[in-house]
Protein backbone atom coordinates (compact mmCIF):
# COMPACT_ATOMS: atom_id res chain seq x y z
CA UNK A 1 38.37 11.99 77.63
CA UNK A 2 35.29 11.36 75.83
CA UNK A 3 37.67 10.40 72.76
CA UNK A 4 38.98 7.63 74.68
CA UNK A 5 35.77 5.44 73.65
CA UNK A 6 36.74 5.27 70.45
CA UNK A 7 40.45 4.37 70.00
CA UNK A 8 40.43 0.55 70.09
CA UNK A 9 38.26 0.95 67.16
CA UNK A 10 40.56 3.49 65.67
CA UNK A 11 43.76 1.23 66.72
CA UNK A 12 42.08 -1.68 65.04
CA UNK A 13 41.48 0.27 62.39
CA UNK A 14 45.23 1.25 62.03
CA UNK A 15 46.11 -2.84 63.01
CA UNK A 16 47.18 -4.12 59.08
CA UNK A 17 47.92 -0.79 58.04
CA UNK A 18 50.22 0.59 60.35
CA UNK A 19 52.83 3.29 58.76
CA UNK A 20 56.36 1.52 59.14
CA UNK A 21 58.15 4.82 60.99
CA UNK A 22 58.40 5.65 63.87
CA UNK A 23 58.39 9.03 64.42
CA UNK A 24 54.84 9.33 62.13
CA UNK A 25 53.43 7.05 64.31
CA UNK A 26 55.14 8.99 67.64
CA UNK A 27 53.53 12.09 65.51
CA UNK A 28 49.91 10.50 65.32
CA UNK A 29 49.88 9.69 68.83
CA UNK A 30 51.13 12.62 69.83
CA UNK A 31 48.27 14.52 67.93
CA UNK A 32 45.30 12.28 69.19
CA UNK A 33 46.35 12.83 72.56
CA UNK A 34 45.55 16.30 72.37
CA UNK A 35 42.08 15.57 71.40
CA UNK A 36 40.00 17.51 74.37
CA UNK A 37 36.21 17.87 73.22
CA UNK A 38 33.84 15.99 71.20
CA UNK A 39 34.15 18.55 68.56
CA UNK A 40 38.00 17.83 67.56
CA UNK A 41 39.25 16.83 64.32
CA UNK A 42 40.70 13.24 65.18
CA UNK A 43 44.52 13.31 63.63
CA UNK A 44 44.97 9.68 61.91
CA UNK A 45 46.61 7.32 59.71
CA UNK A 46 44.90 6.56 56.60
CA UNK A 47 45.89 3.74 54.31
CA UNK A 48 45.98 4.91 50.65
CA UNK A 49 43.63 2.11 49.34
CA UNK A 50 41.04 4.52 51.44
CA UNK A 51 41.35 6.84 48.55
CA UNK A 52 39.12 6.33 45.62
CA UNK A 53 38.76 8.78 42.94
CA UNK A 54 42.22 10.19 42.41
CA UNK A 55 42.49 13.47 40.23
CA UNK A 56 45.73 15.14 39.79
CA UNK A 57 44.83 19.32 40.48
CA UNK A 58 48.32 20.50 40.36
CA UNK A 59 52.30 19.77 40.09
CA UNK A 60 54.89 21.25 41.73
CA UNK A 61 58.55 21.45 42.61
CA UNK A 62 58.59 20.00 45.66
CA UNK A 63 54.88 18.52 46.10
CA UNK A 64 51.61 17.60 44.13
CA UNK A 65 48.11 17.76 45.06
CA UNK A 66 45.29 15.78 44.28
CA UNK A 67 41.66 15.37 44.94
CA UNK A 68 40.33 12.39 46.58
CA UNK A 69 36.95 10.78 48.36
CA UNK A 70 38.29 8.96 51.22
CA UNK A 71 35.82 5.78 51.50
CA UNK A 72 35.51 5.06 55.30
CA UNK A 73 35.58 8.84 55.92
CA UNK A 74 36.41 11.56 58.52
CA UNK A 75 35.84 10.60 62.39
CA UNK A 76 33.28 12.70 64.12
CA UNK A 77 31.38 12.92 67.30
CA UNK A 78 27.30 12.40 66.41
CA UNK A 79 25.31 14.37 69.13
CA UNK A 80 22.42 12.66 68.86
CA UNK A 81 23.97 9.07 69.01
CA UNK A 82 26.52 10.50 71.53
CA UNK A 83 29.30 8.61 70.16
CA UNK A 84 31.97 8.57 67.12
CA UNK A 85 30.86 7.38 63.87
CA UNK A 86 32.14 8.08 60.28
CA UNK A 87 31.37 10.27 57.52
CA UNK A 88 31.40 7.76 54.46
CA UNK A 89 32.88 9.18 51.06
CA UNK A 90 34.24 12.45 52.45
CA UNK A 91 36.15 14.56 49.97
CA UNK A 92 39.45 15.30 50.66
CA UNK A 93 42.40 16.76 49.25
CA UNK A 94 45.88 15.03 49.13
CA UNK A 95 49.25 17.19 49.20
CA UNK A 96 52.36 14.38 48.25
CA UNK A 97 55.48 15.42 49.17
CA UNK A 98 58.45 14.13 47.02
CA UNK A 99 61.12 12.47 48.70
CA UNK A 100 59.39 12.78 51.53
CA UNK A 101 60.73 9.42 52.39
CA UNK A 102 63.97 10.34 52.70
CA UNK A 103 62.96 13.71 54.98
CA UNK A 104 60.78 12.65 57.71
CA UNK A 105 61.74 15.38 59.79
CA UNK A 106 61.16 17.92 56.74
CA UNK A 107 57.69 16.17 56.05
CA UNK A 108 56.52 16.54 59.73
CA UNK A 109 57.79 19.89 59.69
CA UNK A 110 55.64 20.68 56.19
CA UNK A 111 52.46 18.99 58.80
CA UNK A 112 53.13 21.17 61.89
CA UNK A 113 52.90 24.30 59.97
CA UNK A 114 49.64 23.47 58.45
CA UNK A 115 48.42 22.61 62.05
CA UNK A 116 49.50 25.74 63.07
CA UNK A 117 47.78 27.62 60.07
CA UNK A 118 44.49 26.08 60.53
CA UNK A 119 42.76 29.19 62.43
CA UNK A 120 44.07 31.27 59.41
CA UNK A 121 43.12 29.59 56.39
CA UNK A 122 40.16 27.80 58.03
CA UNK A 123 41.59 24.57 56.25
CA UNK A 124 41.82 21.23 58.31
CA UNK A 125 43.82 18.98 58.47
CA UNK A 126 42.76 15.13 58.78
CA UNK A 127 45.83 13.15 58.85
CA UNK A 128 48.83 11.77 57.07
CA UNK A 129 49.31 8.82 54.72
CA UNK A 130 51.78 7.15 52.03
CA UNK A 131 51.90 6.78 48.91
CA UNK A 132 52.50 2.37 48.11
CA UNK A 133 54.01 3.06 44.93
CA UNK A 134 56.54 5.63 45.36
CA UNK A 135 56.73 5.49 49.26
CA UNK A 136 56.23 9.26 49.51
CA UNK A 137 54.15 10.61 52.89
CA UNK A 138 51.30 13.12 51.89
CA UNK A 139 48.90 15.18 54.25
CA UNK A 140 45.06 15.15 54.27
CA UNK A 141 43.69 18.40 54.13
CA UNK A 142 39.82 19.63 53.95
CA UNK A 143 38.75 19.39 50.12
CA UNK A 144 38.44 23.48 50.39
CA UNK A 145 42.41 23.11 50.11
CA UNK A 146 42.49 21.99 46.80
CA UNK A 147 39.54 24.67 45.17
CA UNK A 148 42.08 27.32 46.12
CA UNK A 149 43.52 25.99 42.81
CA UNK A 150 42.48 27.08 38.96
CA UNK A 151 41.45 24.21 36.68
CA UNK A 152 42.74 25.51 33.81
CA UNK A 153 46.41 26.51 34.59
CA UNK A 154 46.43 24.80 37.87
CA UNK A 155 47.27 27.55 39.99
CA UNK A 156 46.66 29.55 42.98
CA UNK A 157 43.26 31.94 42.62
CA UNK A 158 44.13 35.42 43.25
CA UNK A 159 40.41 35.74 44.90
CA UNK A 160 39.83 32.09 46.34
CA UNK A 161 36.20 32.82 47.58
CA UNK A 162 35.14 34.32 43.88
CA UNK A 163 37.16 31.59 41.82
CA UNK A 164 39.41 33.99 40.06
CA UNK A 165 42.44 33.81 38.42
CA UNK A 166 45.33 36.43 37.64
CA UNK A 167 47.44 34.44 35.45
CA UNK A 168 44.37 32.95 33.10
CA UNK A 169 42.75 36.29 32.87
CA UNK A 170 46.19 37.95 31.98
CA UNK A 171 46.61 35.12 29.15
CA UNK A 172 43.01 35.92 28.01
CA UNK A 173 43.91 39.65 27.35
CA UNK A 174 46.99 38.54 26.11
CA UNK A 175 45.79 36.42 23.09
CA UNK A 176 42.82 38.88 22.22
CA UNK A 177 45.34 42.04 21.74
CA UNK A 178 45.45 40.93 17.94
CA UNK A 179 41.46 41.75 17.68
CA UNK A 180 41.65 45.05 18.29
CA UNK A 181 43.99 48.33 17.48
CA UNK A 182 43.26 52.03 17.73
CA UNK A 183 45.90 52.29 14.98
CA UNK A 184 47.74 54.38 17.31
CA UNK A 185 50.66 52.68 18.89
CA UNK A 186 50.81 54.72 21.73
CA UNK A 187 47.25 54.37 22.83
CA UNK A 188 47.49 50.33 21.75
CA UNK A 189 50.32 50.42 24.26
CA UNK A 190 48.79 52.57 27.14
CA UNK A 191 45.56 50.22 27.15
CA UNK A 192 47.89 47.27 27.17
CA UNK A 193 49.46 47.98 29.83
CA UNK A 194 46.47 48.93 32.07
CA UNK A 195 44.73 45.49 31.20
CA UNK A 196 48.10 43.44 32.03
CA UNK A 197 48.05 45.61 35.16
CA UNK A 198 44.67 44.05 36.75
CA UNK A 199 44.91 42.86 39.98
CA UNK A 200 41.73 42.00 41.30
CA UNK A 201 38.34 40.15 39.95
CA UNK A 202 36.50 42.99 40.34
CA UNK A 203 38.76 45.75 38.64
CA UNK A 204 37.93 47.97 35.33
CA UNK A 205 39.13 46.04 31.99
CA UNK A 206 39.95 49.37 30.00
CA UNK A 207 39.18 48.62 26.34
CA UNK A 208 39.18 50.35 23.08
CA UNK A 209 36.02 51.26 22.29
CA UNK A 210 35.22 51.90 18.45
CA UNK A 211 32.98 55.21 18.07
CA UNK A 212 30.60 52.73 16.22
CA UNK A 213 29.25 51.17 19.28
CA UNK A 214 27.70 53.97 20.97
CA UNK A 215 24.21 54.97 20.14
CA UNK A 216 22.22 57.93 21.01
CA UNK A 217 25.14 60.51 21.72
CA UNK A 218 24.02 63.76 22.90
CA UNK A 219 25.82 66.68 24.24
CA UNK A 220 25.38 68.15 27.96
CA UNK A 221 28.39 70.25 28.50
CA UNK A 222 31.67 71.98 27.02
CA UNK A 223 34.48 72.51 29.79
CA UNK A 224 37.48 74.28 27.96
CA UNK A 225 39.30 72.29 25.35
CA UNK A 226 36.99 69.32 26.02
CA UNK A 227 33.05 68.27 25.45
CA UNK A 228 30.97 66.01 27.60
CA UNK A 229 28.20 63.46 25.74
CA UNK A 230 25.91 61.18 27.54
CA UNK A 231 25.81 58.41 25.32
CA UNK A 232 24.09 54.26 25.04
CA UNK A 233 27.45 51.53 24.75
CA UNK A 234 26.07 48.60 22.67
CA UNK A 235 28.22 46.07 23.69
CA UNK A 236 28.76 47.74 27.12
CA UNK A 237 31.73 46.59 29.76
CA UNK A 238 33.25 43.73 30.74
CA UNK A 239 32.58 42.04 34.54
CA UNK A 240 33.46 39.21 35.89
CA UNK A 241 30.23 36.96 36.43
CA UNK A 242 31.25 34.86 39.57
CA UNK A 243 27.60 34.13 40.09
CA UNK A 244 27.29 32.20 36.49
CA UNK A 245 30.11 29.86 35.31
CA UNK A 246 32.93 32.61 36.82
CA UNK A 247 33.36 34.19 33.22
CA UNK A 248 33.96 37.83 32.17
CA UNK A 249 30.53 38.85 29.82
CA UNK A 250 29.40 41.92 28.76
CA UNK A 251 26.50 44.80 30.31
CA UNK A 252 24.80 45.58 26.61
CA UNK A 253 23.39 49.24 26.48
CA UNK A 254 24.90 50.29 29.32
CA UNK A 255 24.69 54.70 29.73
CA UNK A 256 28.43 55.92 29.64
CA UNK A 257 29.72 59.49 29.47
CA UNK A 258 32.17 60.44 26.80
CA UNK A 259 34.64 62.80 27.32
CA UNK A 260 36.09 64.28 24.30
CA UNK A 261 39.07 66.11 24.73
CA UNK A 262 41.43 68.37 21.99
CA UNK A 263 44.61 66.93 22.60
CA UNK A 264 47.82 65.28 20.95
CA UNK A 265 48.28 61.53 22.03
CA UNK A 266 50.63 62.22 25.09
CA UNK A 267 48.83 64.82 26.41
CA UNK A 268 46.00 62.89 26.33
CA UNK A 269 47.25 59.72 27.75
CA UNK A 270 48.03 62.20 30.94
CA UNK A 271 45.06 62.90 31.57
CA UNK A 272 43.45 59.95 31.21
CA UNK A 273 46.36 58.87 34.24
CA UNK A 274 44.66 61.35 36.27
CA UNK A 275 41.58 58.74 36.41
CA UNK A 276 43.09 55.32 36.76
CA UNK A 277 46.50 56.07 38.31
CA UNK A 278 44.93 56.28 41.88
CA UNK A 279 41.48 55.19 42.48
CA UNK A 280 40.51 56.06 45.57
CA UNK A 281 38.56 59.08 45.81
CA UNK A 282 38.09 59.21 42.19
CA UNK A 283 34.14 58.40 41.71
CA UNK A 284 35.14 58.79 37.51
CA UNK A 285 35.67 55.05 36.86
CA UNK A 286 37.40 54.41 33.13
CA UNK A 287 35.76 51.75 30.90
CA UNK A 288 38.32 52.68 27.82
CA UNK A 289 39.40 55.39 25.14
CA UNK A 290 37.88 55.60 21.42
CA UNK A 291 38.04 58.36 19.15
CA UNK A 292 35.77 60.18 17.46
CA UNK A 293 36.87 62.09 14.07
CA UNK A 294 40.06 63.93 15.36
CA UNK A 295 39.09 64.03 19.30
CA UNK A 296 40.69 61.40 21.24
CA UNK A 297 37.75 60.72 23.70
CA UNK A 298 37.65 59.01 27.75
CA UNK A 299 34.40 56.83 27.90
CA UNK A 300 33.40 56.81 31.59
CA UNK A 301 31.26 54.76 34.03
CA UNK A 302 27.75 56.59 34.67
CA UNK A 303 26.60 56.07 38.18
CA UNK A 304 23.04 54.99 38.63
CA UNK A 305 21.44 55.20 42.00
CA UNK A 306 22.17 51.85 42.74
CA UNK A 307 25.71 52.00 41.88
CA UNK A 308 26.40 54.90 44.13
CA UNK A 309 26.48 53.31 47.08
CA UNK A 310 29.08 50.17 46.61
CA UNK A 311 31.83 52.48 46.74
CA UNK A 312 33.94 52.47 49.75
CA UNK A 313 34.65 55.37 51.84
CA UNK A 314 32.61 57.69 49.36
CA UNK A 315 29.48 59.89 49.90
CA UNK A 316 25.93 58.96 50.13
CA UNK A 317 24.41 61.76 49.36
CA UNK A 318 23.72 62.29 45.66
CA UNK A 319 24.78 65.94 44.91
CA UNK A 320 27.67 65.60 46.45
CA UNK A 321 28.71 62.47 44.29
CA UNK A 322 26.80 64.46 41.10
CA UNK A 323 29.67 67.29 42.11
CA UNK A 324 32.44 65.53 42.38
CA UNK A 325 31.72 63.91 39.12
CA UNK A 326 31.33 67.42 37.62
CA UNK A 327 34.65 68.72 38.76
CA UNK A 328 35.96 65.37 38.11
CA UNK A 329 35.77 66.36 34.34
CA UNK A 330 37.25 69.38 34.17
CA UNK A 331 40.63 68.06 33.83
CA UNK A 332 42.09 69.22 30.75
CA UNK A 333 45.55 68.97 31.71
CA UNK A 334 48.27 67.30 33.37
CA UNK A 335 48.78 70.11 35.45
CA UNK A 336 45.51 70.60 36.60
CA UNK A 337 44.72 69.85 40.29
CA UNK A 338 42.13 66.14 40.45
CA UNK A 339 39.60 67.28 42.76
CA UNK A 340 38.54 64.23 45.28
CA UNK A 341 36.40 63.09 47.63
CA UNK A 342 38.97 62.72 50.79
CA UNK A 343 37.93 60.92 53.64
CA UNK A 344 37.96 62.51 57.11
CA UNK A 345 40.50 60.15 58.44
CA UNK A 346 43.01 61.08 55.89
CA UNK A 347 43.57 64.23 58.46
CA UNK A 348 45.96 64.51 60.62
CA UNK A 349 46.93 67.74 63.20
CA UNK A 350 43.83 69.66 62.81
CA UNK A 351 44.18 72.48 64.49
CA UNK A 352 41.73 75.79 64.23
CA UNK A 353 42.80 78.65 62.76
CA UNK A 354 39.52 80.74 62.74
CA UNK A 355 35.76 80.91 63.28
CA UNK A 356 33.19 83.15 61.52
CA UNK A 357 29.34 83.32 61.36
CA UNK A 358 28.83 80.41 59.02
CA UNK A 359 32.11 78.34 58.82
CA UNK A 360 35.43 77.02 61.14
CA UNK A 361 38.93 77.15 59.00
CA UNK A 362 41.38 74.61 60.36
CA UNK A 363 44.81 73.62 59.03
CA UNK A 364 45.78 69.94 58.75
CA UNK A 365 47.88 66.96 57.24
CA UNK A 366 46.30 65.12 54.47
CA UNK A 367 47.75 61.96 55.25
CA UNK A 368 47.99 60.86 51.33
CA UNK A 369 48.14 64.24 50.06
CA UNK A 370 46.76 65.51 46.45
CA UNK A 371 47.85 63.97 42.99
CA UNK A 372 50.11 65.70 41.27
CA UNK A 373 52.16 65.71 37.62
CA UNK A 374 55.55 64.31 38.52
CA UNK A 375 57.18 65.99 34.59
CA UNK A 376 60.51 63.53 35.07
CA UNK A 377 58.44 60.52 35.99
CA UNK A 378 55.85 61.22 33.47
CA UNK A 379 53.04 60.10 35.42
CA UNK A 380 50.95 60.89 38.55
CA UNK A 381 51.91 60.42 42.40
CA UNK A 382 50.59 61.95 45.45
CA UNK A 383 52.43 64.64 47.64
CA UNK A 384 52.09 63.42 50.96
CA UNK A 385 51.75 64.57 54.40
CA UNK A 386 50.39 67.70 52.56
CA UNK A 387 49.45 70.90 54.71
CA UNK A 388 46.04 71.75 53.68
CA UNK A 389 43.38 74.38 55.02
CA UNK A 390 39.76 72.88 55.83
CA UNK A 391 36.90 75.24 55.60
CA UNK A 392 33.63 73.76 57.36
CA UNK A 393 30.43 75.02 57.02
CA UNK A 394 27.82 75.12 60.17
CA UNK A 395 24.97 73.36 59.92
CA UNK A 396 26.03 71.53 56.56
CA UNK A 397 24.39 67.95 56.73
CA UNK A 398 21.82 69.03 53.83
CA UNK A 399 24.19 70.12 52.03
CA UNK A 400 22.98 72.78 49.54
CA UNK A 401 23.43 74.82 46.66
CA UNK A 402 25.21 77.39 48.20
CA UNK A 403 27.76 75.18 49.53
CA UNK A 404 28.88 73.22 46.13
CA UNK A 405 28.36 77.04 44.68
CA UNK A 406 30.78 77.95 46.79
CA UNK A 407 33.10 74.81 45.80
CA UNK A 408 32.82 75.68 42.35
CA UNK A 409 34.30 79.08 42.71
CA UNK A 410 37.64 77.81 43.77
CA UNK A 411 39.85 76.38 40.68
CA UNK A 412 41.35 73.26 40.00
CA UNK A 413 43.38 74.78 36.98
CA UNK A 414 46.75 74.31 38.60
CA UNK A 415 48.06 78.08 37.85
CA UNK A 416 45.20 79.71 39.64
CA UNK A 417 45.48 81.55 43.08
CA UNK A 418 42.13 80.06 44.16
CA UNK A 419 43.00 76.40 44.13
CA UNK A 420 40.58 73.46 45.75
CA UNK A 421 41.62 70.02 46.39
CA UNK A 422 38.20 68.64 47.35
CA UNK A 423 35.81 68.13 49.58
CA UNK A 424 35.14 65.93 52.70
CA UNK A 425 32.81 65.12 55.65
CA UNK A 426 33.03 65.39 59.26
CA UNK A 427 31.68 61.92 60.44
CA UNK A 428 30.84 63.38 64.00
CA UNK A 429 29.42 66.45 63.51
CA UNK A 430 28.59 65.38 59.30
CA UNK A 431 29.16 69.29 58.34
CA UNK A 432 30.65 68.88 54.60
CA UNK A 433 34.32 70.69 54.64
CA UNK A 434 36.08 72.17 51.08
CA UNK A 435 39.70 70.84 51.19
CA UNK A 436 41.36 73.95 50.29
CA UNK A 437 45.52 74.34 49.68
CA UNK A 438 47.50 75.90 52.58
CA UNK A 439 49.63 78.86 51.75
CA UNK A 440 53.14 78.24 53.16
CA UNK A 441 55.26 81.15 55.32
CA UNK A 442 51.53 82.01 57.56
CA UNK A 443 50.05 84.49 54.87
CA UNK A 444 46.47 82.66 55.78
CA UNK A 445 46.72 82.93 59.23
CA UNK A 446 47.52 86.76 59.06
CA UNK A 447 44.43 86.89 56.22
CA UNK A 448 42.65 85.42 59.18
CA UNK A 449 43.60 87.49 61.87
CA UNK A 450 42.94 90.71 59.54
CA UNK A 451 39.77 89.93 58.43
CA UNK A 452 38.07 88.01 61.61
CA UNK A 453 35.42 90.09 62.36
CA UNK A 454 33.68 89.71 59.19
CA UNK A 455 35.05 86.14 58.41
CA UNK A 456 31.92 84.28 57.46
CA UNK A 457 30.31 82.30 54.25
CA UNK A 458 30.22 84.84 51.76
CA UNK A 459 33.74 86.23 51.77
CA UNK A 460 36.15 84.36 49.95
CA UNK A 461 39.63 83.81 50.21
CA UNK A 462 41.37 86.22 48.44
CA UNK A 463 45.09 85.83 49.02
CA UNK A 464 46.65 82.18 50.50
């Protein structure tokens, strides 16, 4: 055992210093023993005067931890000397148990599990010691242990690797909800609610936005009861800068798209659900709500070419993302159907139903199923293991006009015959598919079987 060259220097090093238990030290030995390759971590006992540059990082019930810079340092194996040597200073964190004194069993216990968790949280562990003063044992972990911790509130980061913090960011929105009102208690509430509700250092802050802070506001479309305005935010969102300082700043002048809609508060509010409630396969991303006169208004992200491709599981191509934006806005109501971009592995039991000239019709399970209006819950959930027809065009990997022409034919408006859920991709064959609803009872199966011969891309479905 090439480790075996060492340990009279180690047990020398232990001589005057010796822990006065004997099961640590049965523990210790136990754990060096099963040092097989040059490339262990040696297991040891460290006398606390090793430990210079105490700093308390956080207090607990049961246990406190502390960063450290162990003097003689950690024991490893130099390649090019061939043989053990230290690692002077090495920073360390220190986990004291309380009582831990009175527990030896519990205390080795609290060690074996972080040897056993050292594959999954990549965090080693160096050796055990005790605490002079109060006689309590503590563990030596790798210093990443202790910058899982926030040192502000002293706790846990929700994202470790990005230095982020749930609780402090909560507290931030918390204290700033005085500085800002849409003098509309209902809308106050709603955005309150959504910002308490972040989960993740990279999620949407939804704000309210005063009308002031937009600059060169033009119109591009009226859908209905509602208006669309490409328009410049001054102050522009919120993100969370983990590059610089790990801080939430601002985007100034960043392109939005205002939605502004002819609604009563609660009617409004729904539909602005529609867009946050469940994110994925919703390209719309919600920066806030302002108000413009008497129209409540939904201030959306604009995606730039180089924002179009960070989303996960959504299309590449740019007309199809320009599309789905488009129908995107043309909810108006609560009832309306939210036309989505659905993955291809959301189906399930795809069997054919028919084949024309231009396009296959298949019936299948959407796994997740389409959003929906729940009226008693008062807020949007998805219908799943939904039956849904799939219509897939031949020959549709550049996709074209006549495809998303096609798309736009079907409705979304809820009370419609012609209803359209979204659209997908095959990822083998990458023909684009509309996502169209299934009528119950076989009536488009028997629409198939009547009108197979001339089945192809310009007849539409008539009757479901």
């Amino acid at each position: 055992m090439i480790y075996e060259r060492y340990a009279k220097k180690l047990f020398t090093y232990w001589l005057y210093n010796l822990p006065t238990n004997e099961k640590v030290i049965d523990f210790i030995q136990q754990m060096q023993l099963k040092v097989n390759y040059h490339y262990d971590v040696v297991f040891e006992w460290v006398p606390y005067n090793q430990f210079n540059y105490i700093k308390e990082i956080r207090k607990g019930n049961f246990s406190s931890v502390y960063s450290a810079i162990w003097e003689d340092g950690l024991l490893y194996f130099d390649d090019n000397k061939k043989e053990w040597t230290r690692k002077s200073n090495t920073e360390v964190t220190l986990k004291y148990l309380y009582n831990s004194k009175n527990n030896i069993n519990e205390f080795l216990d609290k060690v074996r599990t972080h040897l056993a968790n050292i594959y999954n949280r990549n965090i080693q562990v160096y050796g055990v010691s005790q605490n002079p003063n109060t006689n309590d044992y503590i563990i030596i972990l790798q210093s990443e242990y202790s910058r899982r911790y926030c040192e502000k509130c002293l706790k846990k980061y929700a994202n470790i690797a990005y230095k982020w913090c749930k609780p402090c960011q909560i507290s931030c929105l918390e204290k700033n909800f005085k500085n800002w009102t849409s003098s509309n208690k209902q809308i106050d509430n709603f955005i309150q609610k959504m910002q308490l509700n972040i989960n993740n250092w990279n999620d949407t802050i939804i704000e309210w936005i005063p009308y002031s802070k937009f600059n060169d506001v033009k119109e591009i479309s009226k859908i209905g009861r509602s208006s669309v305005y490409l328009a410049t935010w001054k102050g522009g969102p919120l993100y969370y800068d983990y590059k610089n300082g790990n801080e939430w700043i601002r985007k100034s002048d960043k392109k939005v798209v205002l939605k502004y809609l002819k609604s009563k508060e609660l009617e409004f509010l729904n539909v602005v659900k529609a867009y946050t409630t469940y994110k994925n396969g919703i390209i719309l991303k919600v920066y806030g709500i302002s108000r413009n006169k008497k129209d409540y208004i939904i201030v959306f992200q604009l995606i730039d070419i180089h924002e179009r491709y960070v989303f996960y599981n959504l299309p590449t191509n740019e007309k199809v993302i320009d599309f789905i934006q488009q129908m995107q806005l043309k909810v108006n109501y609560h009832y309306d159907v939210v036309f989505e971009w659905i993955p291809y592995n959301q189906f399930n039991d795809i069997e054919e139903v028919g084949e024309g000239g231009f396009s296959t019709v298949y019936s299948a399970i959407w796994k997740d199923g389409p959003l929906y209006f729940d009226d008693n819950k008062m807020e949007w959930i998805r219908k799943i293991n939904k039956k849904v027809a799939l219509k897939c065009l031949h020959n549709s990997q550049n996709i074209n006009e006549k495809f998303l022409n096609e798309a736009k034919e079907y409705s979304i408006d809820s009370l419609n015959i012609l209803r359209i859920h979204g659209i997908s991709q095959n990822p083998n064959t990458k023909n684009y598919i509309m996502v169209l609803q299934y009528a119950e009872g076989g009536d488009f199966n028997k629409w198939i079987n009547r009108n197979y011969e001339s089945f192809d891309w310009t007849n539409k479905i008539k009757k479901y």
